[in-house]
Protein backbone atom coordinates (compact mmCIF):
# COMPACT_ATOMS: atom_id res chain seq x y z
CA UNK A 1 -30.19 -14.40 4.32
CA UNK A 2 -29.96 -10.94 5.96
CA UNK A 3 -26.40 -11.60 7.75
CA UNK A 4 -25.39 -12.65 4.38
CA UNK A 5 -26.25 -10.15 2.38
CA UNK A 6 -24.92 -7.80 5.61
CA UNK A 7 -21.52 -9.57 5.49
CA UNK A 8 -21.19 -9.25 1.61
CA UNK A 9 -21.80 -5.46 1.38
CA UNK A 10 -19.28 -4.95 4.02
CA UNK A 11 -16.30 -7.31 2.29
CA UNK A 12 -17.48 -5.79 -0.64
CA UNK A 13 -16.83 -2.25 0.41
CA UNK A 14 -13.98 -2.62 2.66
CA UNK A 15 -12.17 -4.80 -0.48
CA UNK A 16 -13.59 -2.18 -2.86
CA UNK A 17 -11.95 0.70 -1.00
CA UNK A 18 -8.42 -1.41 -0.57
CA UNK A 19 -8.69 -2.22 -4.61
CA UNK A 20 -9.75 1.25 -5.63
CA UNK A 21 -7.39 2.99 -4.01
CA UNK A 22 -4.61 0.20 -4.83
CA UNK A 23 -5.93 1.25 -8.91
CA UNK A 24 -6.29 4.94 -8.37
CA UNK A 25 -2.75 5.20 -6.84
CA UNK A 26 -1.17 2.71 -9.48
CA UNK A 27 -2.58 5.49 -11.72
CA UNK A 28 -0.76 7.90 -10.46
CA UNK A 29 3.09 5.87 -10.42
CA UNK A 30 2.58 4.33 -6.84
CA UNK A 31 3.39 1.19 -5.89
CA UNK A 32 0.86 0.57 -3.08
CA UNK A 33 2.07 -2.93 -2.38
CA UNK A 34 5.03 -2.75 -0.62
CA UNK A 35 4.48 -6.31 1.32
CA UNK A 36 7.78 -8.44 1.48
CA UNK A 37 9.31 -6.18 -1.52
CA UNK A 38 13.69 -5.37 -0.88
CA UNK A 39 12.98 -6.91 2.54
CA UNK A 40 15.48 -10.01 4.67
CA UNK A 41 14.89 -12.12 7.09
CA UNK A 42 11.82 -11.39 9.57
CA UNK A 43 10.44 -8.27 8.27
CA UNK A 44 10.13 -10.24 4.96
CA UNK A 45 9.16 -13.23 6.51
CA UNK A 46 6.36 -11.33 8.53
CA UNK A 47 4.98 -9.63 5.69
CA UNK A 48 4.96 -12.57 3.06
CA UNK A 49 3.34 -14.57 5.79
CA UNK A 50 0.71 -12.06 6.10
CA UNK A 51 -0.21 -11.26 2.60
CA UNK A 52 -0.70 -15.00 2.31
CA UNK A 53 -3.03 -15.18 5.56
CA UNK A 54 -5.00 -11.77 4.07
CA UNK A 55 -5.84 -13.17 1.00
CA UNK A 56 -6.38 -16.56 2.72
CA UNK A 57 -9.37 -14.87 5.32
CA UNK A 58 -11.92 -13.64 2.74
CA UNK A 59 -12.02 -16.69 0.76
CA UNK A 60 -12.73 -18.74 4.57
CA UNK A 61 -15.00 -16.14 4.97
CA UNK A 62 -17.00 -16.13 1.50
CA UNK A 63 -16.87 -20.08 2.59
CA UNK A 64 -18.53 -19.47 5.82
CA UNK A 65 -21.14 -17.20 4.05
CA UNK A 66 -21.92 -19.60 1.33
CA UNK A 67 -22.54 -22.16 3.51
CA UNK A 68 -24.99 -20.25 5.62
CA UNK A 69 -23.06 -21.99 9.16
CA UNK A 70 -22.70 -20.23 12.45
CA UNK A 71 -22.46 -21.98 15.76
CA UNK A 72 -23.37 -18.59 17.62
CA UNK A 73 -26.68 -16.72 18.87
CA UNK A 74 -28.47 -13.69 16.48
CA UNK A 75 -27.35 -11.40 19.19
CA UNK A 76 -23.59 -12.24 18.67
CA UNK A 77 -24.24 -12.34 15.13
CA UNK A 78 -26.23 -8.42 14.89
CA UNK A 79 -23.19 -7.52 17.17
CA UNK A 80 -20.89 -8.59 14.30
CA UNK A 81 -22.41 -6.50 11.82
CA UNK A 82 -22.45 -3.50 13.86
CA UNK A 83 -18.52 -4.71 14.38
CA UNK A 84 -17.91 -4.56 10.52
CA UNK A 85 -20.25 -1.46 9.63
CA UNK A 86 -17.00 0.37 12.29
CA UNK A 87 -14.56 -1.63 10.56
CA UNK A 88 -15.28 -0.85 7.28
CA UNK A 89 -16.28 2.93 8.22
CA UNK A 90 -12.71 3.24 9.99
CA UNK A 91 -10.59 1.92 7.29
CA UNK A 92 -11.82 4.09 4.84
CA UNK A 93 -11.55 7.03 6.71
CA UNK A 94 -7.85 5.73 7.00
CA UNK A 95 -6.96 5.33 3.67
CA UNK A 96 -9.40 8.79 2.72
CA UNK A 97 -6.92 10.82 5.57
CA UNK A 98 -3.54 8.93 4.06
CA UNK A 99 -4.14 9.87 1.17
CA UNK A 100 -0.90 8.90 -1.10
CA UNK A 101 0.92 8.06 1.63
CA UNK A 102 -1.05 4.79 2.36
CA UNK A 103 0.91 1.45 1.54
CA UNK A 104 0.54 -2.32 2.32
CA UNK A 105 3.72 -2.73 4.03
CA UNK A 106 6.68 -0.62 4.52
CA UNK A 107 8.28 1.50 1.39
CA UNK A 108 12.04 0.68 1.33
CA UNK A 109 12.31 3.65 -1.23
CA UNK A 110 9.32 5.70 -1.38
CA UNK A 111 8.99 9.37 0.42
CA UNK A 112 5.75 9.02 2.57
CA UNK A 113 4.33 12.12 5.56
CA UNK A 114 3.92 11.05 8.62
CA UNK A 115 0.21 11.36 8.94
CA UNK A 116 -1.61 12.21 12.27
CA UNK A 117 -4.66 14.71 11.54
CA UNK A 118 -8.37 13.39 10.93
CA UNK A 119 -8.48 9.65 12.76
CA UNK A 120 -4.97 9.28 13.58
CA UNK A 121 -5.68 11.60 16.17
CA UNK A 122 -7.38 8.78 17.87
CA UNK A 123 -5.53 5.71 16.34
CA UNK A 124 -2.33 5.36 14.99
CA UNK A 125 -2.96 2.82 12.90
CA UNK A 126 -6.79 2.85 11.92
CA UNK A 127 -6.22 0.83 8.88
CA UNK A 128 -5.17 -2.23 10.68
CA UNK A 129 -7.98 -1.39 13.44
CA UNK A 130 -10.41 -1.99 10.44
CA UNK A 131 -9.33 -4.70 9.58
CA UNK A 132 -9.33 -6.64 12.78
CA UNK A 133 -12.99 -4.96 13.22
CA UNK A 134 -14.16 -6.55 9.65
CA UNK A 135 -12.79 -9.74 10.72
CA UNK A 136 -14.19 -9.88 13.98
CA UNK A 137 -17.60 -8.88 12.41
CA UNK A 138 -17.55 -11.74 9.81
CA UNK A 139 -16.62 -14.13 12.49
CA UNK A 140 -19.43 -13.18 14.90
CA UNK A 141 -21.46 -13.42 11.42
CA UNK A 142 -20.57 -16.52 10.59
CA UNK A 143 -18.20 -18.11 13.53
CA UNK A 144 -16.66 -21.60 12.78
CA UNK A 145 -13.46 -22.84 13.87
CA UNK A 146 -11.63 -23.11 10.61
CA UNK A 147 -12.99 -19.28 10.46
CA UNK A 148 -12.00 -18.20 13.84
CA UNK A 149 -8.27 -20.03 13.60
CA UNK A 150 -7.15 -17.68 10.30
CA UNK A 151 -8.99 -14.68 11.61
CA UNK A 152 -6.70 -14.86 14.74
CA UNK A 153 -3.67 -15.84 12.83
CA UNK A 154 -4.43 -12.55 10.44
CA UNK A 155 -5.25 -10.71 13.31
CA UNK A 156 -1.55 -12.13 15.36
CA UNK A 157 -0.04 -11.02 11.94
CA UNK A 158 -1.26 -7.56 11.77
CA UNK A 159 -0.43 -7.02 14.98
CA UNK A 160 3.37 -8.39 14.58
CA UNK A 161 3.44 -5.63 11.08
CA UNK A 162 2.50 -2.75 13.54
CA UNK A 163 5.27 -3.75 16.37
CA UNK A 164 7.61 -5.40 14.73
CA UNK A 165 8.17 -3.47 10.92
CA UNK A 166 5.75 -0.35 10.94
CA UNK A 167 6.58 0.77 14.42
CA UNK A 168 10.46 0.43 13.78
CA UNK A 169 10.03 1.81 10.17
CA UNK A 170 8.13 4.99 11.37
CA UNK A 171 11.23 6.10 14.07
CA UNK A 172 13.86 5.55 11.57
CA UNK A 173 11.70 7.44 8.53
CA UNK A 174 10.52 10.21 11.55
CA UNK A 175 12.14 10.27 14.22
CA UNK A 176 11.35 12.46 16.89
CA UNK A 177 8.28 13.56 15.07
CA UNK A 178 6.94 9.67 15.55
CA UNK A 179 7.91 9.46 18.90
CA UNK A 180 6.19 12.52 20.47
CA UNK A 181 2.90 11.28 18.30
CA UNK A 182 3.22 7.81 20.16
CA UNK A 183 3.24 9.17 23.34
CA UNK A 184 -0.37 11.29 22.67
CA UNK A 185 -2.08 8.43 20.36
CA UNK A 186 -2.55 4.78 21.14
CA UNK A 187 -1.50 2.13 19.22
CA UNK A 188 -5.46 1.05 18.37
CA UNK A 189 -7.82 3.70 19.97
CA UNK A 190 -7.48 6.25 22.06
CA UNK A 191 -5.45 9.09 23.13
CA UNK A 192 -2.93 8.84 26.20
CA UNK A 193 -3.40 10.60 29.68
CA UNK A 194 -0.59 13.42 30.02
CA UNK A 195 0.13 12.82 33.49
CA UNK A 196 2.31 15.33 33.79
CA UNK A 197 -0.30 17.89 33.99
């Protein structure tokens, strides 16, 4: 009952923070969903595939929860609430820092800042950091096979955004700008060694 209730306060205020601030910034004329919209071929493919496989997780999650099943030890499973409490506390510091520049996916025609103050100091992309954190808390939560297959595939998917469409976006939109913040900030967490010091 505890890693239950655990695992539904954190989907419930990781999704409340992704639906809030999807409500608050529709509010103010932005079109936060930008997955698969005016894209071809891969990008498109790669973010259709992944809304699908986002919206697809929390129901094999709330699944998992319901039916009380895990097939790993209470230590694993404390270790995956500690593992959501981050992700959770990550992506909304994320979305708090990107203010009305955060999207889900890549605006074709909106003007966006290229944002690297507050936790993008230490991650350039803390949003998708919390997610992989939430799902690899719910899984240590609640681990079953069916659970751990789409919270790798989501996790494969988020990864391919970042290198393959967010990555390319952010040079053409940036430039320079992106590049010399890519060579200080990891890609997940961390800041890179200046060896030239």
């Amino acid at each position: 009952m505890v890693f239950q209730a655990a695992a539904l306060i954190i989907l419930l205020a990781f999704y409340g923070c992704y639906f809030a601030k999807m409500i608050f910034q529709k509010k103010k004329g932005i079109r936060t969903d930008q997955m698969g919209k005016g894209k071809t071929g891969f990008v498109k493919g790669v973010e259709v595939t992944l809304k699908i496989v986002t919206i697809l997780v929390p129901l094999v999650e709330l699944a998992g929860i319901g039916w009380k099943l895990s097939l790993l030890p209470v230590w694993a499973r404390v270790l995956g609430v500690v593992f959501g409490v981050l992700g959770v506390t990550v992506f909304v510091c994320a979305v708090i820092t990107m203010q009305d520049n955060w999207r889900a996916g890549v605006p074709e025609t909106d003007s966006t800042e290229l944002v690297t103050r507050g936790i993008f100091q230490i991650s350039r992309n803390p949003a998708f950091l919390g997610f992989d954190l939430v799902y690899i808390g719910i899984l240590l939560m609640f681990f079953n096979w069916v659970l751990f297959a789409v919270s790798v595939l989501a996790m494969f998917l988020l990864h391919l955004q970042i290198v393959n469409v967010e990555e390319d976006f952010l040079i053409t939109a940036f430039g320079e700008s992106y590049l010399e913040y890519r060579k200080k900030v990891c890609r997940y967490f961390g800041r890179k060694i200046d060896r030239k010091k």
